[in-house]
Protein backbone atom coordinates (compact mmCIF):
# COMPACT_ATOMS: atom_id res chain seq x y z
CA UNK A 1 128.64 109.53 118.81
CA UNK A 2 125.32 107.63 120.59
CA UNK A 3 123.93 109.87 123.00
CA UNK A 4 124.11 107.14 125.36
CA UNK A 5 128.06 107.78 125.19
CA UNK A 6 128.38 111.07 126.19
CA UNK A 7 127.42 110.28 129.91
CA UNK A 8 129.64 107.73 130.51
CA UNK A 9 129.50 105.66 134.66
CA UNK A 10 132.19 102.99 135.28
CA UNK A 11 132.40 100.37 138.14
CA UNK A 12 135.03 98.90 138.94
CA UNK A 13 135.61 95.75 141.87
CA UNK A 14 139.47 95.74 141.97
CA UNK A 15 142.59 97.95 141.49
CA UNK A 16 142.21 98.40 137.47
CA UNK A 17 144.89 99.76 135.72
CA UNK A 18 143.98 98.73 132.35
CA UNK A 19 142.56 102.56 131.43
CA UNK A 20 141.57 104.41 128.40
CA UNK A 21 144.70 105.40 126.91
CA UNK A 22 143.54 107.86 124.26
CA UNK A 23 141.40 111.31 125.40
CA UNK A 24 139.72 111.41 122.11
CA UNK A 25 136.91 114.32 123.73
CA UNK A 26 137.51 116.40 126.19
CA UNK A 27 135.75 115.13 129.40
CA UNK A 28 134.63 116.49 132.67
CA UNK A 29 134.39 113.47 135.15
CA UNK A 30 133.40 113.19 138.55
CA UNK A 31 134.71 110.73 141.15
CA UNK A 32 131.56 108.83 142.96
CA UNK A 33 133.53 106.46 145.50
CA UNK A 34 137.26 105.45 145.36
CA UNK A 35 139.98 106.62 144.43
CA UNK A 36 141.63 107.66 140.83
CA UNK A 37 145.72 107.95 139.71
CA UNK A 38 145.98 109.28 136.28
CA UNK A 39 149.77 110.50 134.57
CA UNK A 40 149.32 112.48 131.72
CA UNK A 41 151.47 114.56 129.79
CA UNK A 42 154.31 114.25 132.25
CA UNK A 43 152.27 114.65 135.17
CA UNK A 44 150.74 112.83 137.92
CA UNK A 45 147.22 113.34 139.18
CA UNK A 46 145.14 111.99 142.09
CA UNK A 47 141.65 112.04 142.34
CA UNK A 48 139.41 110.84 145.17
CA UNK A 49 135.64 110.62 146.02
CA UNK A 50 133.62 114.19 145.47
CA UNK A 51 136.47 115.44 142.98
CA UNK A 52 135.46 116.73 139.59
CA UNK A 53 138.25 117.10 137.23
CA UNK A 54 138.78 118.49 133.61
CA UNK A 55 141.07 116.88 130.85
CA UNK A 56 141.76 117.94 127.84
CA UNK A 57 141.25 115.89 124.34
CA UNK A 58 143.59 114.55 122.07
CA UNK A 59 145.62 112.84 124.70
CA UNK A 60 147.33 110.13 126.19
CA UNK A 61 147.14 108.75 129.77
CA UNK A 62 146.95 106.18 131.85
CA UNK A 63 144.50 105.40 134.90
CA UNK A 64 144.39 103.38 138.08
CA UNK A 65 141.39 102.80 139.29
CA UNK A 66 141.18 102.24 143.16
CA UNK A 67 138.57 101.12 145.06
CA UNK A 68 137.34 102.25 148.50
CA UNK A 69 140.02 101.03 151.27
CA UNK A 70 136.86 100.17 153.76
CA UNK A 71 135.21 98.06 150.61
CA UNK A 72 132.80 98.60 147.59
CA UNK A 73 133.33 99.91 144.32
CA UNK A 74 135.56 102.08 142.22
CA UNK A 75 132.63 104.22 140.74
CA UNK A 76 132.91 107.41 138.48
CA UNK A 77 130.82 109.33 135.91
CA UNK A 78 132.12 111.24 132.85
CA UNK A 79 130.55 113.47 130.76
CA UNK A 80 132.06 113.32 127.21
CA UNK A 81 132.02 117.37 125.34
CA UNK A 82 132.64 116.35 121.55
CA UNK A 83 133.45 118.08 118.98
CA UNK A 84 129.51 117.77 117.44
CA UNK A 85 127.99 118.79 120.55
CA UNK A 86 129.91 121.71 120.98
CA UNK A 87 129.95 123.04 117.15
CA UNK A 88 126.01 123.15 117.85
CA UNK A 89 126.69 124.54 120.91
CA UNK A 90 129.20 127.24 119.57
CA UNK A 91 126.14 128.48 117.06
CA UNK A 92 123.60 128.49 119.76
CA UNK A 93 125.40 130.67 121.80
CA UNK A 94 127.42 132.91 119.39
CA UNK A 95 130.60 131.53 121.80
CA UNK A 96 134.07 131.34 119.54
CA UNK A 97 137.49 131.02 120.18
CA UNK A 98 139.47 134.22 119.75
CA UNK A 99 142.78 133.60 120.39
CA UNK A 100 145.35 130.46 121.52
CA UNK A 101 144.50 129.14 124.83
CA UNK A 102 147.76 128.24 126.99
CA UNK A 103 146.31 127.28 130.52
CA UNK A 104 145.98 124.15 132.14
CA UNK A 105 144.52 121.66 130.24
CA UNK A 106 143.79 119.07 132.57
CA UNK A 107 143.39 120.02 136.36
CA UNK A 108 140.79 119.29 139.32
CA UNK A 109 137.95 121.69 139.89
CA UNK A 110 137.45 123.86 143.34
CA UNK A 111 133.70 122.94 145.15
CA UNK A 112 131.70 125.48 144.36
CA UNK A 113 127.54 125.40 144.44
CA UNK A 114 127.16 124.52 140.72
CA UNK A 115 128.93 121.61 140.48
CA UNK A 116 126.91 120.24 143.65
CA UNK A 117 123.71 120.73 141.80
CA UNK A 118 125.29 119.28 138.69
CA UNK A 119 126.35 116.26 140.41
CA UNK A 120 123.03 115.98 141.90
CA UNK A 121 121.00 116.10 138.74
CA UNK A 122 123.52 113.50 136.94
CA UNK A 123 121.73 110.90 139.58
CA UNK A 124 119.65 109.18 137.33
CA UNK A 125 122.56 108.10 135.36
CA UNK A 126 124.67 107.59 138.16
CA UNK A 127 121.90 105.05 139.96
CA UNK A 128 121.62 103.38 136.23
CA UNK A 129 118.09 104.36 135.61
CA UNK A 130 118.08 104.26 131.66
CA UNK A 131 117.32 107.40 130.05
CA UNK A 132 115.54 106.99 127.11
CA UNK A 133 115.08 110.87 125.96
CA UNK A 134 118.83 111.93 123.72
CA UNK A 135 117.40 115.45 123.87
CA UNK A 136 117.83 115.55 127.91
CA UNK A 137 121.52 113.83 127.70
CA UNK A 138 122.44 116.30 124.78
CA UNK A 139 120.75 119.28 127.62
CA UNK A 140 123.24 117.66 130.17
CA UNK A 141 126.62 117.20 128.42
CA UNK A 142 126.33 121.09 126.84
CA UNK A 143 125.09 122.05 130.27
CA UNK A 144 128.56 120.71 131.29
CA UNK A 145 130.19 122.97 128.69
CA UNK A 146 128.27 125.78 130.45
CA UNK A 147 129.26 125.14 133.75
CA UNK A 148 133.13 125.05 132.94
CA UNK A 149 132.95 128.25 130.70
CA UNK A 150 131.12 129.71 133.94
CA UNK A 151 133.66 128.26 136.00
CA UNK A 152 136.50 129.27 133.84
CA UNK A 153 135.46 131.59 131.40
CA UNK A 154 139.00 131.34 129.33
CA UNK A 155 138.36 127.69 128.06
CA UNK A 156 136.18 129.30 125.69
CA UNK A 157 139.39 128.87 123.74
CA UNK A 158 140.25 125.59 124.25
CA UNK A 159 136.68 123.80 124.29
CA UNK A 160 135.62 126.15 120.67
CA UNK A 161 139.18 125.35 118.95
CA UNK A 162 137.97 122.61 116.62
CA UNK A 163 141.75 122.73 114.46
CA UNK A 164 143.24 119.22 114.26
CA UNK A 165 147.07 118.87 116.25
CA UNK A 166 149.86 120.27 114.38
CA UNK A 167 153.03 118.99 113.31
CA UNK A 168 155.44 118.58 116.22
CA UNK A 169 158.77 117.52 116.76
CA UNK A 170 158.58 113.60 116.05
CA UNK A 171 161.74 112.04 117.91
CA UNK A 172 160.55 113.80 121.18
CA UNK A 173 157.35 112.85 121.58
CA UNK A 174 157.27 109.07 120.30
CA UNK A 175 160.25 109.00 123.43
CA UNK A 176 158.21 110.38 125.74
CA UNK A 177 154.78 108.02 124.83
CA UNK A 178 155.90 105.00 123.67
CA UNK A 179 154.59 103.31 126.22
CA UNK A 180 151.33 104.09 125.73
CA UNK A 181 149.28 101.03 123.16
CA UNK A 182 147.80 103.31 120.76
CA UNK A 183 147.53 101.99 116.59
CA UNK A 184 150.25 103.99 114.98
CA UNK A 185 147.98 105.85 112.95
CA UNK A 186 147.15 107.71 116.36
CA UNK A 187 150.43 108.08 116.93
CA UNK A 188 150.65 109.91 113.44
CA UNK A 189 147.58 112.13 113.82
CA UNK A 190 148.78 113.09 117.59
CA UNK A 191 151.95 114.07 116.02
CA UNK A 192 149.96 116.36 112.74
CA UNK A 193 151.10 113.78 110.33
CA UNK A 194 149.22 111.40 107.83
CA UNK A 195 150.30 107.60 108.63
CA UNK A 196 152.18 107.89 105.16
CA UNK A 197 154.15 110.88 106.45
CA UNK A 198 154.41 109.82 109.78
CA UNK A 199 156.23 105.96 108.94
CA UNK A 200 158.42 108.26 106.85
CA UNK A 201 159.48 110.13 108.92
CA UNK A 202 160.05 107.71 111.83
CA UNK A 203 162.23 106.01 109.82
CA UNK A 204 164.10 108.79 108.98
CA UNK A 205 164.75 109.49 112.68
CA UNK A 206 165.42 106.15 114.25
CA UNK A 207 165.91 103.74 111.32
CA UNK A 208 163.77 101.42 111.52
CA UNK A 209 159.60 100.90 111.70
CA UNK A 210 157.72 102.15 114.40
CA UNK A 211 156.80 98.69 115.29
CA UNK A 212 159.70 96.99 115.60
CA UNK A 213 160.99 100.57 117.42
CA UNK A 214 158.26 100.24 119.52
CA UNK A 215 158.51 96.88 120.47
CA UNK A 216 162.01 97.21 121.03
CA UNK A 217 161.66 99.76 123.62
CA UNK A 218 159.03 98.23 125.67
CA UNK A 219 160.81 94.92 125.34
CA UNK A 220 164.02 96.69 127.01
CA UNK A 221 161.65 98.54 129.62
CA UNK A 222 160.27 95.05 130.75
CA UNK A 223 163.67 93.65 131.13
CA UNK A 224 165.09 96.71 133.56
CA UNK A 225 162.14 96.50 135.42
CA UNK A 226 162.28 92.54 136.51
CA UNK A 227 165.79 91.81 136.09
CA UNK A 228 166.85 95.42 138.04
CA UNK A 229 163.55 95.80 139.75
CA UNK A 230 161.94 93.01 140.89
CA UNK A 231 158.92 93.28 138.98
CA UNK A 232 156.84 90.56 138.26
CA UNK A 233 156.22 89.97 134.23
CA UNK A 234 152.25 90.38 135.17
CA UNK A 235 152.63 93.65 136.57
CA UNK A 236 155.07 94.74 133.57
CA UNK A 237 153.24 94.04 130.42
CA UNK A 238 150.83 96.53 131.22
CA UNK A 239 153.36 99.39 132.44
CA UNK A 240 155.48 99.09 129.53
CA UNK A 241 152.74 98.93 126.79
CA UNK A 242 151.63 96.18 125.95
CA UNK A 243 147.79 94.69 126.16
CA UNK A 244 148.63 90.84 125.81
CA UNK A 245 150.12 89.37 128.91
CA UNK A 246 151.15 86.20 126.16
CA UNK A 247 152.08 88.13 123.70
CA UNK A 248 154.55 89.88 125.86
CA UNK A 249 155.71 86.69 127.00
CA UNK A 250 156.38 85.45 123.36
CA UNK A 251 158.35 88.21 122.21
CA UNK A 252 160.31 88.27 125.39
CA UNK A 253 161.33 85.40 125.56
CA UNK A 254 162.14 85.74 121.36
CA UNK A 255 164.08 88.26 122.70
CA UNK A 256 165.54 87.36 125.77
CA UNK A 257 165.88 83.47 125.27
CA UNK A 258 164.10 83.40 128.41
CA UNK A 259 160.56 83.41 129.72
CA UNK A 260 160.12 87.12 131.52
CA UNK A 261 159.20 85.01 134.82
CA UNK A 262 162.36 82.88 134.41
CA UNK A 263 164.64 86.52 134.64
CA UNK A 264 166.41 86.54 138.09
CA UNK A 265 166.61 89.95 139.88
């Protein structure tokens, strides 16, 4: 990873709710102006200006981004803890996990003093004066570590757990994220399989390929939601899944017989 990408600040002029789906690192991220929805792992967040909030890696979620209601930008700035940062970090310090952490994995952080002078010394970045020096972002993103082990002194076993996801239960989990437009071969490493094992074993389970499972699903989603719903077939694509607002209304309509903004409520 570029240094450059561990301090992450995004702008944003309208409601955006084309976010990252995948929390490849985990990420402490701080909410400049606006306001931010996130559901992950069943649950629904909301973030607004001045909040700092923690999630977890190897996850999937969605954001929408809102701007101010009186006018500007959506504005945020993330700080990216991956896994090489904090394996250097783990031998500077002597810090190890001992033991299986089961806390909250992603959740909003109380004010406290710290963060404020955090937040304050992340201006640079934040105004988009390029930093040049990967030494001071490297200083900043494990000072970030510090802060939340500080903070919370039991993520010492979730930020210094480097294993990989283990196999889980296959049927559950592709019903409860299919939604989300991730390659398969996430899908199979989120689930502690190889691609090989994982298209094997999907098939086992529902019979068919995870594409044409996927699609399937996502096709019926989009259907419910404008024929039952009302929706409009530019505000579906994106909640059920797919990228492509005309691919969605190819296979739809190979589907359907119908163009999605033809379907009558």
């Amino acid at each position: 990873m570029l240094e450059k990408d561990r301090i992450l600040v995004s702008c944003y002029h309208q409601v955006s709710r084309e976010g990252e789906n995948f929390i490849g690192e985990h990420s402490l991220g701080y909410v400049i102006a606006g306001t931010q929805e996130v559901f992950l792992d069943g649950k629904h967040y909301v973030f607004k200006e001045g909040d700092f909030r923690f999630f977890a890696r190897n996850q999937l979620a969605k954001f929408v981004k809102f701007p101010p209601v009186g006018g500007g930008d959506f504005k945020t700035v993330g700080i990216r803890m991956d896994q090489e940062m904090l394996h250097s970090l783990s031998q500077e310090t002597g810090l190890t996990a001992d033991g299986i952490f089961r806390g909250e994995k992603n959740f909003q952080l109380p004010e406290h003093q710290l963060l404020t002078h955090y937040r304050d010394s992340l201006k640079p970045y934040i105004d988009g004066q390029d930093v040049h020096n990967p030494m001071l972002t490297m200083i900043k993103v494990k000072e970030a570590a510090m802060l939340l082990l500080q903070l919370k002194p039991e993520l010492k076993n979730l930020l210094f757990d480097f294993s990989e996801p283990g196999k889980i239960d296959l049927e559950a989990y592709m019903n409860e994220h299919y939604k989300f437009n991730v390659d398969i071969s996430r899908f199979a490493y989120l689930t502690g399989r190889s691609l090989a094992t994982f298209k094997r074993d999907f098939e086992k389970v529902f019979h068919t390929t995870p594409g044409k499972w996927l699609q399937q699903k996502r096709l019926e989603d989009a259907y419910y939601l404008i024929k039952e719903k009302g929706w409009k077939s530019t505000d579906v694509y994106l909640e059920v899944g797919f990228k492509d607002l005309s691919h969605f209304s190819f296979v739809f309509k190979k589907a359907y017989g119908v163009a999605p903004s033809r379907v009558r409520a």
